[in-house]
N, C-alpha and C. Protein backbone atom coordinates (compact mmCIF):
# COMPACT_ATOMS: atom_id res chain seq x y z
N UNK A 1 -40.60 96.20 -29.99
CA UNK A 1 -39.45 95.38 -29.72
C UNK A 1 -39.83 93.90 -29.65
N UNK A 2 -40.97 93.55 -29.13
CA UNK A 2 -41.59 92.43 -28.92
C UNK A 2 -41.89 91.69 -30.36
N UNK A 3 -42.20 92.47 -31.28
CA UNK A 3 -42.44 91.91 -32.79
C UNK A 3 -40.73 91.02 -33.26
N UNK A 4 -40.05 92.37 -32.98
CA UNK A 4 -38.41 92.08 -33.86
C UNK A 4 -38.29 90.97 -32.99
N UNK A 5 -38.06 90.65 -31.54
CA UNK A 5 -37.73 89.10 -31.03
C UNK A 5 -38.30 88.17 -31.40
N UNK A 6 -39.84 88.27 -31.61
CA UNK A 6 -40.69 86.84 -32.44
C UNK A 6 -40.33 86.71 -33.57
N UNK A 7 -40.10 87.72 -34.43
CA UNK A 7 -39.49 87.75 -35.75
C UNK A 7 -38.16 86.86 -36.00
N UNK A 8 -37.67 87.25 -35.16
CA UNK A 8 -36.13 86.55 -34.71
C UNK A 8 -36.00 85.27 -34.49
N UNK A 9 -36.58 84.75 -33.41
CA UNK A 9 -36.57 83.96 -32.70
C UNK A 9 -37.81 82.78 -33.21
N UNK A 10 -38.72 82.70 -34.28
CA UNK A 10 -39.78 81.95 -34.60
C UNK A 10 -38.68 81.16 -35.76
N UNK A 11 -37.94 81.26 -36.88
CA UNK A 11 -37.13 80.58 -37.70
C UNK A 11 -36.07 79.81 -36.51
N UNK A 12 -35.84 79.91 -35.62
CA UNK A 12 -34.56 79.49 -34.77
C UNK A 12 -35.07 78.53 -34.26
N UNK A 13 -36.68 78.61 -33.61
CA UNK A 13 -37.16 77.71 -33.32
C UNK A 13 -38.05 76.83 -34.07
N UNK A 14 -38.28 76.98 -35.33
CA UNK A 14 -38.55 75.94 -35.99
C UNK A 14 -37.04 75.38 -36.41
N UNK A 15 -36.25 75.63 -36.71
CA UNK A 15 -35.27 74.80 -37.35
C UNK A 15 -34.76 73.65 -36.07
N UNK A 16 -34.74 74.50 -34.66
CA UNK A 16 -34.51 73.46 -33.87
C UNK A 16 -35.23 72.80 -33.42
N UNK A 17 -36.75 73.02 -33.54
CA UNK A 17 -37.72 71.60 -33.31
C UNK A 17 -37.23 70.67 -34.61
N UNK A 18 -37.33 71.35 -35.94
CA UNK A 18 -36.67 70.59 -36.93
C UNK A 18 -35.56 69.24 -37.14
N UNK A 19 -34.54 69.80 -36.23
CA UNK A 19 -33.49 69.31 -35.93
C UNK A 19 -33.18 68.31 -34.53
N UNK A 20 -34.62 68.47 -33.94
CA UNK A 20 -34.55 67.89 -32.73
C UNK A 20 -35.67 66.08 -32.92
N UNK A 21 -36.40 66.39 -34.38
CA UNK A 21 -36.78 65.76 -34.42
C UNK A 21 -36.12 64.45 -35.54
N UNK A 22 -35.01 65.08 -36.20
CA UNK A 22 -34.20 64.42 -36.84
C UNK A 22 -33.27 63.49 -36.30
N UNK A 23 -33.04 64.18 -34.98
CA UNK A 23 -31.74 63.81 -34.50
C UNK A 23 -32.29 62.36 -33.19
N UNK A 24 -33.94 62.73 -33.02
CA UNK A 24 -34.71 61.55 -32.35
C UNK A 24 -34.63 60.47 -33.63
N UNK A 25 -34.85 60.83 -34.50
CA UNK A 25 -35.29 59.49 -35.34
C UNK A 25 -33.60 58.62 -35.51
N UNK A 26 -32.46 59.94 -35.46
CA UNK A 26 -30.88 59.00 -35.96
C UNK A 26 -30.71 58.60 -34.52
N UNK A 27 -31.50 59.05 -33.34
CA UNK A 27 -30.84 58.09 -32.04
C UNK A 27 -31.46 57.03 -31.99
N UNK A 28 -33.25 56.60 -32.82
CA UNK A 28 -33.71 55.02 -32.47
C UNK A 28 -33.11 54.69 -33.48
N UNK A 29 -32.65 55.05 -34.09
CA UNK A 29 -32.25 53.86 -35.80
C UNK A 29 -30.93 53.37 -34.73
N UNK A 30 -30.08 54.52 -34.37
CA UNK A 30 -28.67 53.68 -33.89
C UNK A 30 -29.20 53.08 -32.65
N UNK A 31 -30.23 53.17 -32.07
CA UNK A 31 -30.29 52.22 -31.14
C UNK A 31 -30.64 50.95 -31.43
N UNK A 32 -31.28 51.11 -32.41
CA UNK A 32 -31.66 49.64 -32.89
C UNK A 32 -30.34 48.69 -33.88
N UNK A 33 -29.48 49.97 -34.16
CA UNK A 33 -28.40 48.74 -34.70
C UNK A 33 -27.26 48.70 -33.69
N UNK A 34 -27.27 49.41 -32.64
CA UNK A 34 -26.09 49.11 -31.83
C UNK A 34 -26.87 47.37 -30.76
N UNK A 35 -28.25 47.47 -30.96
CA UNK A 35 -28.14 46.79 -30.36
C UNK A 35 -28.43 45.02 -30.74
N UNK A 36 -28.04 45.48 -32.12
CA UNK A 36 -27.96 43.95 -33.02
C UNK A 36 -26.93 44.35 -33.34
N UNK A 37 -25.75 44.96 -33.47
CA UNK A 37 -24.55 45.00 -33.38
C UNK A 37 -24.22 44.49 -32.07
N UNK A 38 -24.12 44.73 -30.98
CA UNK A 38 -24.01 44.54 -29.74
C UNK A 38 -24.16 43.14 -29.48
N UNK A 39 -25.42 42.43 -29.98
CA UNK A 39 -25.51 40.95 -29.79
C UNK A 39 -24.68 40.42 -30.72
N UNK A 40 -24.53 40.44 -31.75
CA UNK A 40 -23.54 39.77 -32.57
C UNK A 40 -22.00 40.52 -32.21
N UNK A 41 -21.38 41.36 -31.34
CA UNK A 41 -20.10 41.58 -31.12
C UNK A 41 -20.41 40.57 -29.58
N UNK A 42 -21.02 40.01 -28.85
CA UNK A 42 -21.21 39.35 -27.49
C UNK A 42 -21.13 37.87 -28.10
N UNK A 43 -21.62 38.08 -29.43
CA UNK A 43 -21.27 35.98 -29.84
C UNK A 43 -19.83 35.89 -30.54
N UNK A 44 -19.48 36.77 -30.86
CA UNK A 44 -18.37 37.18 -31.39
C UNK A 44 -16.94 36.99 -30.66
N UNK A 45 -16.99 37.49 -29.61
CA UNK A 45 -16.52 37.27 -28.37
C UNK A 45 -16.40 36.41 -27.30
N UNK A 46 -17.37 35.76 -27.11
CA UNK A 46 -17.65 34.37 -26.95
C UNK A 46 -17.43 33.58 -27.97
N UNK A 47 -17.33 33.81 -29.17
CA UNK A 47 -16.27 32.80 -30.09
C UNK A 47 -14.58 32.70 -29.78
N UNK A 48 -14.67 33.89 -29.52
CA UNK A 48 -12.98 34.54 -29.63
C UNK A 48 -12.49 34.19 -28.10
N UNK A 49 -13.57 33.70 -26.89
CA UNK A 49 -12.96 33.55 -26.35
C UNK A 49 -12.50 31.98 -26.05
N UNK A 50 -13.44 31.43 -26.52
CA UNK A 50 -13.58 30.11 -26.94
C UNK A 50 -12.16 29.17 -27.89
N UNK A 51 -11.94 30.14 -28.91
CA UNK A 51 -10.20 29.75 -29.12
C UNK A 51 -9.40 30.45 -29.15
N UNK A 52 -9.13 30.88 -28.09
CA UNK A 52 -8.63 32.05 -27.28
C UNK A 52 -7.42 32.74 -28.76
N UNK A 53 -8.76 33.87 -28.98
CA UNK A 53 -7.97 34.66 -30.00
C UNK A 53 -8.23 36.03 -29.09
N UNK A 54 -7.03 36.26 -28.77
CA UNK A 54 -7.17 37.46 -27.51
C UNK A 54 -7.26 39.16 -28.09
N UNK A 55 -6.83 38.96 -29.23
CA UNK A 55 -6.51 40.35 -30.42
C UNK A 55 -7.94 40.65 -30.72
N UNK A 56 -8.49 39.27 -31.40
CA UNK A 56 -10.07 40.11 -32.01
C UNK A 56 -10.75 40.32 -30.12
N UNK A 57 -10.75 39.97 -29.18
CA UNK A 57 -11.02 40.38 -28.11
C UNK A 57 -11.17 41.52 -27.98
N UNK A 58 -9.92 42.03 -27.77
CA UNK A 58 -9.58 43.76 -27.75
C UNK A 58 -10.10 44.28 -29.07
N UNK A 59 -10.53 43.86 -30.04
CA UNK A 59 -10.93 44.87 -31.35
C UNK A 59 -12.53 44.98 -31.64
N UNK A 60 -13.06 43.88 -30.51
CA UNK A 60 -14.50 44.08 -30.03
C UNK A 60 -14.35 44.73 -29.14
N UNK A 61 -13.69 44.45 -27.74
CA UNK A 61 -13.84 45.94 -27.00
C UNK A 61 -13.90 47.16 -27.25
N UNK A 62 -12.74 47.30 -28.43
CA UNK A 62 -12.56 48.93 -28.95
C UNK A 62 -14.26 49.29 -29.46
N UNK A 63 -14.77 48.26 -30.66
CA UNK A 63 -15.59 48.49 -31.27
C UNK A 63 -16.81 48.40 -30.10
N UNK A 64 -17.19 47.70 -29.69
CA UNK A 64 -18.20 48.21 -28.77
C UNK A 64 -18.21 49.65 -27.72
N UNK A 65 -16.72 50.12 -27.22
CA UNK A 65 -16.39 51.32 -26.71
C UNK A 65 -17.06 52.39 -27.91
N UNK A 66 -16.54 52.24 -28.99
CA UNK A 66 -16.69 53.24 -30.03
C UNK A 66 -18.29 52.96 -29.94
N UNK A 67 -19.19 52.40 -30.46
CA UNK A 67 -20.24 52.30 -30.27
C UNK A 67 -21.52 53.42 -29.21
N UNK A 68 -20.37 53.03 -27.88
CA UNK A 68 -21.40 53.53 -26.37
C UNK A 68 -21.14 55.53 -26.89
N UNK A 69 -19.50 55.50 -26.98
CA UNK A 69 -19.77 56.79 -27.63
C UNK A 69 -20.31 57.68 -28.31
N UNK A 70 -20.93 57.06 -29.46
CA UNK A 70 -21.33 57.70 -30.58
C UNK A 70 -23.27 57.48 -29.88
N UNK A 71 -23.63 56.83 -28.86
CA UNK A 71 -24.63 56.73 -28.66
C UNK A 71 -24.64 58.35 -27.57
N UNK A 72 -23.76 58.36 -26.56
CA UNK A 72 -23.64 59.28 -25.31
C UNK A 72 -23.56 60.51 -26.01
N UNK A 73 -22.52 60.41 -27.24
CA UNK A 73 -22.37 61.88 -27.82
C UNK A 73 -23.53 62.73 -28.80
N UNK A 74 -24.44 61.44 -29.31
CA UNK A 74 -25.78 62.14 -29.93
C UNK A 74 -26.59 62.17 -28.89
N UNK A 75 -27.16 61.50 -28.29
CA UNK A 75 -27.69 61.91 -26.68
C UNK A 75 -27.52 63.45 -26.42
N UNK A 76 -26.55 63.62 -25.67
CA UNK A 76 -25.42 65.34 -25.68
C UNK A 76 -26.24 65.95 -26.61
N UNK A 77 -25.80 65.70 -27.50
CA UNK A 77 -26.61 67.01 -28.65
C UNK A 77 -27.77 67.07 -28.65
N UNK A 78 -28.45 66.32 -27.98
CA UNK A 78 -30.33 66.33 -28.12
C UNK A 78 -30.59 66.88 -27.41
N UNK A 79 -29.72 66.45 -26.12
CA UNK A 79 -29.69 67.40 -25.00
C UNK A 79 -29.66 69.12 -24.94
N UNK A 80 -28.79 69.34 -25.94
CA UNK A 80 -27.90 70.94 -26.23
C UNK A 80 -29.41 71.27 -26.97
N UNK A 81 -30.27 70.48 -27.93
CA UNK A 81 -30.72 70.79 -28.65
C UNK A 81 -32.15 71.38 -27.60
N UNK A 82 -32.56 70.97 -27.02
CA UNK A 82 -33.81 70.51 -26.04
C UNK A 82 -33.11 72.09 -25.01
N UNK A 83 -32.52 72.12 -24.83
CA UNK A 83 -32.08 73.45 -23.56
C UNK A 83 -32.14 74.78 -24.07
N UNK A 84 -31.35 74.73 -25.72
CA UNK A 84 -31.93 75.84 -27.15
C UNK A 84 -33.34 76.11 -26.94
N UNK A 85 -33.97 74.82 -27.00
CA UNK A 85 -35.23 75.46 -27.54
C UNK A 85 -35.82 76.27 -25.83
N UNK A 86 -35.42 75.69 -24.95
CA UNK A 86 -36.29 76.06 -23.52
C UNK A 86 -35.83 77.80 -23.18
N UNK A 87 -34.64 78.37 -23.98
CA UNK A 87 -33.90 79.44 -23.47
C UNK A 87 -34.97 80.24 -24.55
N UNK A 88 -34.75 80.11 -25.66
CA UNK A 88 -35.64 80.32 -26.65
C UNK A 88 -37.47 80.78 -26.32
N UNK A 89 -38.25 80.05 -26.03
CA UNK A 89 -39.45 80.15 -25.14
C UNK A 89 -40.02 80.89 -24.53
């Protein structure tokens, strides 16, 4: 019985070290452009507030909101991914 579970369970866990190491490399890439996105939506904004254009205001807020998300929600999955492999083990 011990064979059929390693049998089983050795493809599941390579695909999710696989996948865990993919999903590290798409969280520094977006960290590194959210956070030259991030400085240029902060001068951006400080332009906008400067002649008080109050609309692109709110459409940097949105866009920086959207941003923190897409950072928290791949996070999450690395997370889901990392708890797979420990149940797995």
């Amino acid at each position: 019985m011990k064979v059929v579970k390693n049998i089983v369970t050795v493809p599941i866990i390579i695909v999710l070290c696989l996948l865990k190491c993919l999903i590290d490399l798409i969280i520094k890439a977006e960290c590194w452009v959210a956070g030259v996105g991030f400085l240029l939506l902060a001068i951006l904004t400080i332009l906008a507030v400067v002649k008080q254009q109050w609309l692109q205001i709110g459409i940097f807020a949105g866009l920086a909101s959207l941003g923190i998300i897409i950072l928290i929600l791949s996070a999450n999955i690395l997370v889901w991914i990392e708890r797979g492999l420990e149940r797995l083990k």
